[in-house]
N, C-alpha and C. Protein backbone atom coordinates (compact mmCIF):
# COMPACT_ATOMS: atom_id res chain seq x y z
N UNK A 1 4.62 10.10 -3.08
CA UNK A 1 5.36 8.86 -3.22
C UNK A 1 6.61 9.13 -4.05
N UNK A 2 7.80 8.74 -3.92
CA UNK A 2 8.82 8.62 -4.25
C UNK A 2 9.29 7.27 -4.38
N UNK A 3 9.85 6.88 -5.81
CA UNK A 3 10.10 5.28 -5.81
C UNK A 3 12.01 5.65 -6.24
N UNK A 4 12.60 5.12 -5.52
CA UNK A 4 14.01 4.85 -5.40
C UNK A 4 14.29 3.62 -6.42
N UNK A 5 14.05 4.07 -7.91
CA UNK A 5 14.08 2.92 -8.88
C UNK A 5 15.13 1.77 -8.86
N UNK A 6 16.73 2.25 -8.28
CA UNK A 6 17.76 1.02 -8.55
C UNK A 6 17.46 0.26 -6.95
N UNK A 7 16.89 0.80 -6.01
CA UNK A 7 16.91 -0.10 -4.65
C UNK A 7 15.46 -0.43 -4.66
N UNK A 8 14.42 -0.63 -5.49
CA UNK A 8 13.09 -1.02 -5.41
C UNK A 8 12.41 -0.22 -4.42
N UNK A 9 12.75 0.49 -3.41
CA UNK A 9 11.94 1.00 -2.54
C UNK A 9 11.56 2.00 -2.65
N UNK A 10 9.90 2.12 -1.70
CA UNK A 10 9.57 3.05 -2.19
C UNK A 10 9.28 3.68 -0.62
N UNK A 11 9.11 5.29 -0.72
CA UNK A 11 9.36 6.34 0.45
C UNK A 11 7.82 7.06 0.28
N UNK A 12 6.93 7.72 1.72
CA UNK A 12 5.89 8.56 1.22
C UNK A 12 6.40 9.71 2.10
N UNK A 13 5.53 10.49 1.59
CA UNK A 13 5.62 12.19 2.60
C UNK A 13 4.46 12.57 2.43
N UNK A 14 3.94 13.41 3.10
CA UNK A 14 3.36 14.64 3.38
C UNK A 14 1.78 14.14 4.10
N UNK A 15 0.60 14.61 3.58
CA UNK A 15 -0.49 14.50 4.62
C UNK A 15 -0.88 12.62 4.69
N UNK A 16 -2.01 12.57 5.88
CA UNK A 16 -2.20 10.82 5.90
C UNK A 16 -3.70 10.78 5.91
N UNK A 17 -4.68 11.84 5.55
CA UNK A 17 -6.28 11.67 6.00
C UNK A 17 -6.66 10.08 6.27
N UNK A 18 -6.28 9.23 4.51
CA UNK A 18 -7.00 8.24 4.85
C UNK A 18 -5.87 6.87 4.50
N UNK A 19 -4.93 6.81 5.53
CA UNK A 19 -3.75 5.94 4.98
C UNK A 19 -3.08 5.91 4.48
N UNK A 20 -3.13 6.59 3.34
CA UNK A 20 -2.76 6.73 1.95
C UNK A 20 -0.78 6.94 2.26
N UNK A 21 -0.44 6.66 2.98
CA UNK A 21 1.16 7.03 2.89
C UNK A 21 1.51 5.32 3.35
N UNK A 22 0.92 4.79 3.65
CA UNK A 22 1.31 3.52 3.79
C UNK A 22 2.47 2.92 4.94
N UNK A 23 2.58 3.89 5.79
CA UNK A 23 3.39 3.73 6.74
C UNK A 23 2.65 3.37 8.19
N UNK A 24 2.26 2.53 8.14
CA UNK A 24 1.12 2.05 9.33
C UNK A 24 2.40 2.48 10.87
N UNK A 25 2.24 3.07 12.04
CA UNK A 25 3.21 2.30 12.88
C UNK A 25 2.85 1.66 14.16
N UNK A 26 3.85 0.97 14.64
CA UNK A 26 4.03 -0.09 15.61
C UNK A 26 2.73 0.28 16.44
N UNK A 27 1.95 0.15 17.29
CA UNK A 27 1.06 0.19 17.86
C UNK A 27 -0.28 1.19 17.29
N UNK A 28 -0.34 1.40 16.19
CA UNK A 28 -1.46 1.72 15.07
C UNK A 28 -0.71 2.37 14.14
N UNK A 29 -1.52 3.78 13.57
CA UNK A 29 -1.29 4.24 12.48
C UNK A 29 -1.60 5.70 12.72
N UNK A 30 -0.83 6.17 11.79
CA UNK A 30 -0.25 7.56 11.56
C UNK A 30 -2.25 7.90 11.79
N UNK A 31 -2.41 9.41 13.17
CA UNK A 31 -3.53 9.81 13.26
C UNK A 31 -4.16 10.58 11.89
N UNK A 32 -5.02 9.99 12.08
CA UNK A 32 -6.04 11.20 10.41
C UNK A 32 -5.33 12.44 10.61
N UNK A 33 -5.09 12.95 9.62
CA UNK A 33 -4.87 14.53 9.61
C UNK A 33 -2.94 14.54 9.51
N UNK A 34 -2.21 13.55 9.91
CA UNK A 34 -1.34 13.78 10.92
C UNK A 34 -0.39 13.53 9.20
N UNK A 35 1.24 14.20 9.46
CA UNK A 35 1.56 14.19 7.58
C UNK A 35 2.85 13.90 8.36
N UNK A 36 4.09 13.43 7.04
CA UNK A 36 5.40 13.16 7.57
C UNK A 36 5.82 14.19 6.30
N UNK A 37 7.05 14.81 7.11
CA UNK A 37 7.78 16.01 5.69
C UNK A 37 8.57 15.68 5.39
N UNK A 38 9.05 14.07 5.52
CA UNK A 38 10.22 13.56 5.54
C UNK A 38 10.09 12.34 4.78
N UNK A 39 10.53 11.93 3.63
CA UNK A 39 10.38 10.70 3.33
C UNK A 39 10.70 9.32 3.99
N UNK A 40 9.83 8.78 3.96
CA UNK A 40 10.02 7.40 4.92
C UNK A 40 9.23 6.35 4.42
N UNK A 41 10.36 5.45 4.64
CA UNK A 41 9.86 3.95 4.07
C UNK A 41 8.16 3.34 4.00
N UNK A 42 7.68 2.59 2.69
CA UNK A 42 6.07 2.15 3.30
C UNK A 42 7.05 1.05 3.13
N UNK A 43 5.73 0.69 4.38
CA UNK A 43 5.58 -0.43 4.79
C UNK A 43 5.09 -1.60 4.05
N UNK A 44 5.91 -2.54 3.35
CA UNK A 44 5.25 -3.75 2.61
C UNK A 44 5.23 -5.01 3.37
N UNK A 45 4.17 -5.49 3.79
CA UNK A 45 4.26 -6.16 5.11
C UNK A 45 4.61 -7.83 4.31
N UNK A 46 4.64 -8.01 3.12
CA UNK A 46 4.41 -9.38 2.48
C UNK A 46 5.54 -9.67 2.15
N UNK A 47 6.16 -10.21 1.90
CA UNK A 47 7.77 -11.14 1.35
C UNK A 47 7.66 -11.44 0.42
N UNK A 48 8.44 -11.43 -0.19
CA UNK A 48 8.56 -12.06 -1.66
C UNK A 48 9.21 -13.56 -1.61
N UNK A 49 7.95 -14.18 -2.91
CA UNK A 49 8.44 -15.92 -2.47
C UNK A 49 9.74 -16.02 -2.54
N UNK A 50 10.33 -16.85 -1.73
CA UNK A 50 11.80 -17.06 -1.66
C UNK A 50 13.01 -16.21 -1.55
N UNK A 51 12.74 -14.96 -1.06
CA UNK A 51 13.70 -14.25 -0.95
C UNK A 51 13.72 -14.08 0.43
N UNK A 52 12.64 -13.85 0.97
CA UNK A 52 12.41 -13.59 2.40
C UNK A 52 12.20 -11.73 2.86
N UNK A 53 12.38 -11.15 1.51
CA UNK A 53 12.72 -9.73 1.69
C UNK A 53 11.55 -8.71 1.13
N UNK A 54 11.38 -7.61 1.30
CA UNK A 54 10.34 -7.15 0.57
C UNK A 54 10.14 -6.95 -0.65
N UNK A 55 9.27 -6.73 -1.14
CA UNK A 55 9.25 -7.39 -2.64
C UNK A 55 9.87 -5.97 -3.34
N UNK A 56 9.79 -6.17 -4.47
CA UNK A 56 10.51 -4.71 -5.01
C UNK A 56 10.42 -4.52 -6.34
N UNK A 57 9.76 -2.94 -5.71
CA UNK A 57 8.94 -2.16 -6.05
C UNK A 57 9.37 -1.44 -7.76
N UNK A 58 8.48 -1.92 -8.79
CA UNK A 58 9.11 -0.94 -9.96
C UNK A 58 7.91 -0.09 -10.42
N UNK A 59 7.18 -0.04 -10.03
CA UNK A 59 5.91 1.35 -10.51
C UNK A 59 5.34 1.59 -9.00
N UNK A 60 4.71 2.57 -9.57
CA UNK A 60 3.81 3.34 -8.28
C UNK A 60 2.54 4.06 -9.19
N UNK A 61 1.50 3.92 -8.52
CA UNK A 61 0.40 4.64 -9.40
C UNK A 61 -0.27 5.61 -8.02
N UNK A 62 -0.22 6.55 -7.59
CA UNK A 62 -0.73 7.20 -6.45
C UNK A 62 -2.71 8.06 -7.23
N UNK A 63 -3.34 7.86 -6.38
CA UNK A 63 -4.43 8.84 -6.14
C UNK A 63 -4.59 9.54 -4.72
N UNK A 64 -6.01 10.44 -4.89
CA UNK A 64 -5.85 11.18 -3.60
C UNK A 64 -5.73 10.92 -2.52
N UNK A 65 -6.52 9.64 -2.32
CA UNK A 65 -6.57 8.78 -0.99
C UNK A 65 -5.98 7.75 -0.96
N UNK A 66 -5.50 6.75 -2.02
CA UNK A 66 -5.18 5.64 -1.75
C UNK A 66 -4.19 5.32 -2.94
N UNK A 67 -3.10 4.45 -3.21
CA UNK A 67 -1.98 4.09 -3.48
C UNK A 67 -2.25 2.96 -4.27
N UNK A 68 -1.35 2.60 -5.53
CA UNK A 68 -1.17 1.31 -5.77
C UNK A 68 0.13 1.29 -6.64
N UNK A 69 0.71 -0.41 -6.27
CA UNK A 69 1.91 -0.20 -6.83
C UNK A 69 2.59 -1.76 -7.44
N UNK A 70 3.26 -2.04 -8.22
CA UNK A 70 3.63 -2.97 -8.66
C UNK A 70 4.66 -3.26 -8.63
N UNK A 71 5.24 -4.61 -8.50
CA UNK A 71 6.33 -5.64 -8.24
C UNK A 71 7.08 -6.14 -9.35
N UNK A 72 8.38 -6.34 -9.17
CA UNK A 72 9.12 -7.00 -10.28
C UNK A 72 8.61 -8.58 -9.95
N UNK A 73 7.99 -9.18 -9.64
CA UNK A 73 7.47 -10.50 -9.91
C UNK A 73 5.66 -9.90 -9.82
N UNK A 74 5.73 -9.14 -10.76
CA UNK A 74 4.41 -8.70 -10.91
C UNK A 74 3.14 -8.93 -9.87
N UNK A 75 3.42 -8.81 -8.82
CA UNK A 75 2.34 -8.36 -8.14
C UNK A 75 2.02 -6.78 -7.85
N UNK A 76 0.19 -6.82 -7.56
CA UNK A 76 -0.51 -5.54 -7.07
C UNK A 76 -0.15 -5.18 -5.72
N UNK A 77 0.03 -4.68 -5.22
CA UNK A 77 -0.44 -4.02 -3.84
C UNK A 77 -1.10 -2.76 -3.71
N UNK A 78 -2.40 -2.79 -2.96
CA UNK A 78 -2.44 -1.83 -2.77
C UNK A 78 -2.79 -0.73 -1.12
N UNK A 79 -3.46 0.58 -0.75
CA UNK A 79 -3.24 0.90 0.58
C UNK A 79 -3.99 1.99 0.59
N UNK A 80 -4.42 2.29 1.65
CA UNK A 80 -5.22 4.04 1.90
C UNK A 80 -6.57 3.74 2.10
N UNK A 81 -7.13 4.38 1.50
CA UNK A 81 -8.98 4.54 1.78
C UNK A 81 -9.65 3.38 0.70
N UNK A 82 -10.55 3.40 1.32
CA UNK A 82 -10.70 1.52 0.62
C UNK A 82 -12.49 1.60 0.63
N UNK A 83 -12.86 2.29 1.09
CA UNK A 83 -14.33 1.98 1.45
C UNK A 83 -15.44 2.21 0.26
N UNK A 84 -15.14 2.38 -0.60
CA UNK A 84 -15.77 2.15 -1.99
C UNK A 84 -15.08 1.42 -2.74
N UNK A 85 -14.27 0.04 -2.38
CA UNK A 85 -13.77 -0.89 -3.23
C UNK A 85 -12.75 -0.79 -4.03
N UNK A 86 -12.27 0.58 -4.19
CA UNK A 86 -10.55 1.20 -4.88
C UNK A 86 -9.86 0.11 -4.77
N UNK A 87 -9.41 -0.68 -3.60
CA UNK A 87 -8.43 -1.52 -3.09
C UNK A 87 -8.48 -2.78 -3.58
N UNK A 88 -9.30 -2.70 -4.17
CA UNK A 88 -9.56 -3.88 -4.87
C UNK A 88 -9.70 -5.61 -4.18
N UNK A 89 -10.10 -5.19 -2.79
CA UNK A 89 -10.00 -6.68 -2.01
C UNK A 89 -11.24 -6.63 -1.70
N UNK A 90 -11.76 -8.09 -1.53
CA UNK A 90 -12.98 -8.54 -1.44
C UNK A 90 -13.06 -8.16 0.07
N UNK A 91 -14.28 -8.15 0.90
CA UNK A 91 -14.51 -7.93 2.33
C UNK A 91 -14.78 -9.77 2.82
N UNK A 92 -14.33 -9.71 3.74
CA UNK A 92 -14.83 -11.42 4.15
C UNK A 92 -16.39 -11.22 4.04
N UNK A 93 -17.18 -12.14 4.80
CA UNK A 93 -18.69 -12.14 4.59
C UNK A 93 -18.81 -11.18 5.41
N UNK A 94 -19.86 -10.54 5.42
CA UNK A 94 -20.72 -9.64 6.55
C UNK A 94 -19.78 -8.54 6.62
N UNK A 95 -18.88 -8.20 6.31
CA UNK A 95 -17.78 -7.34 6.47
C UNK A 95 -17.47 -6.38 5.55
N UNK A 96 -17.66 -5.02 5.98
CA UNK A 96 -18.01 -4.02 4.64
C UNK A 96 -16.18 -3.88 4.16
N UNK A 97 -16.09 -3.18 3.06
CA UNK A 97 -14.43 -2.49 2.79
C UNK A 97 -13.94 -1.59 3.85
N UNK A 98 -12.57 -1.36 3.88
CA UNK A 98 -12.36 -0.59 5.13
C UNK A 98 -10.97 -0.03 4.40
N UNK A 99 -10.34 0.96 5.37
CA UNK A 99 -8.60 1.23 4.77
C UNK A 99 -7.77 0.12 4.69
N UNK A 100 -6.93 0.45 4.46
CA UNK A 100 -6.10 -0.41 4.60
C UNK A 100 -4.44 0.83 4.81
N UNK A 101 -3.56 0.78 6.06
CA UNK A 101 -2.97 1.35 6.54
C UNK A 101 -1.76 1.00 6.01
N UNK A 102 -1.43 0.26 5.67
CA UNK A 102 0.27 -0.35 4.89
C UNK A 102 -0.33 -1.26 3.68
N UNK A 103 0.53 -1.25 3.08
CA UNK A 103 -0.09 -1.90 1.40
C UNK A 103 -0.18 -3.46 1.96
N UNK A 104 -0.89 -3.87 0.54
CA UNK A 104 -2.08 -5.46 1.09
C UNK A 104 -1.66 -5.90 -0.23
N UNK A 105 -1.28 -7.19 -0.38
CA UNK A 105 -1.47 -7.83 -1.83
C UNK A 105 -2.67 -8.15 -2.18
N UNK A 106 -3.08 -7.74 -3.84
CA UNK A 106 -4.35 -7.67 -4.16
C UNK A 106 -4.37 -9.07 -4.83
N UNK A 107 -5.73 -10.17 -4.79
CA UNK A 107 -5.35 -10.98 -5.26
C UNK A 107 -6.05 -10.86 -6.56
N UNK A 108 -5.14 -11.05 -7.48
CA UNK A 108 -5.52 -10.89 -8.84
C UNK A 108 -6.25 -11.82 -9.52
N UNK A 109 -6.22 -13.02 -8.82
CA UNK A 109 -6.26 -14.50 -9.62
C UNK A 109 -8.01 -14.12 -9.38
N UNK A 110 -8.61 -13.61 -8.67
CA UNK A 110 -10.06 -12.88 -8.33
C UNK A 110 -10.61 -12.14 -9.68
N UNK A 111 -9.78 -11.70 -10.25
CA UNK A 111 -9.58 -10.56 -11.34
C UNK A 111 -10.90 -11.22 -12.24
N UNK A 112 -11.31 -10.31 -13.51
CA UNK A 112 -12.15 -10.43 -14.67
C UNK A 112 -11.52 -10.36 -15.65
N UNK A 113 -11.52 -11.01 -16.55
CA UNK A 113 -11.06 -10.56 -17.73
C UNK A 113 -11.78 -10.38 -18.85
């Protein structure tokens, strides 16, 4: 991950096992195994209230499989391998954790304190 601090955006490269680059594309997602050597935009699929634009990006926290990163109007997002709960999103009912291929806003208001 590479974060482009004065334009908020942020770029991934190299392998994708389990999502973890956050660049989902147009008719699925980058195959397991499959890597970009090139930096390229993730994908933040959510808007920021009232701007209409993607939200933007001032930290990045990366692990092996999966990504998380934070917003100048302080939101989580996060992306990658998810199936032991990393991602921090609840599963609907009956519905185990799964990846998540482009970053997801985490809802915090869920949170413990």
């Amino acid at each position: 991950m590479a974060l482009a601090g004065p334009t908020g955006k942020l770029f991934a490269f190299g392998r994708s096992d389990s999502s973890q680059l956050g660049i989902g594309r147009a008719g699925g997602v980058l195959a397991p195994g499959a890597s970009e050597a090139l930096p390229v935009p993730v994908l933040f699929p959510a808007r920021e209230a009232g701007t209409g634009k993607p939200p933007f990006v001032t930290g990045v926290s990366c692990g092996g499989t999966f990504n998380l990163a934070t917003t100048s109007s302080n939101q989580v997002y996060s992306w990658g391998f998810g199936e032991m709960g990393q991602l921090g999103h609840r599963p609907a009912r009956g519905e185990e954790t799964s990846d998540e291929p482009c970053p997801r806003l985490v809802d915090m208001s869920q949170a413990r304190e």
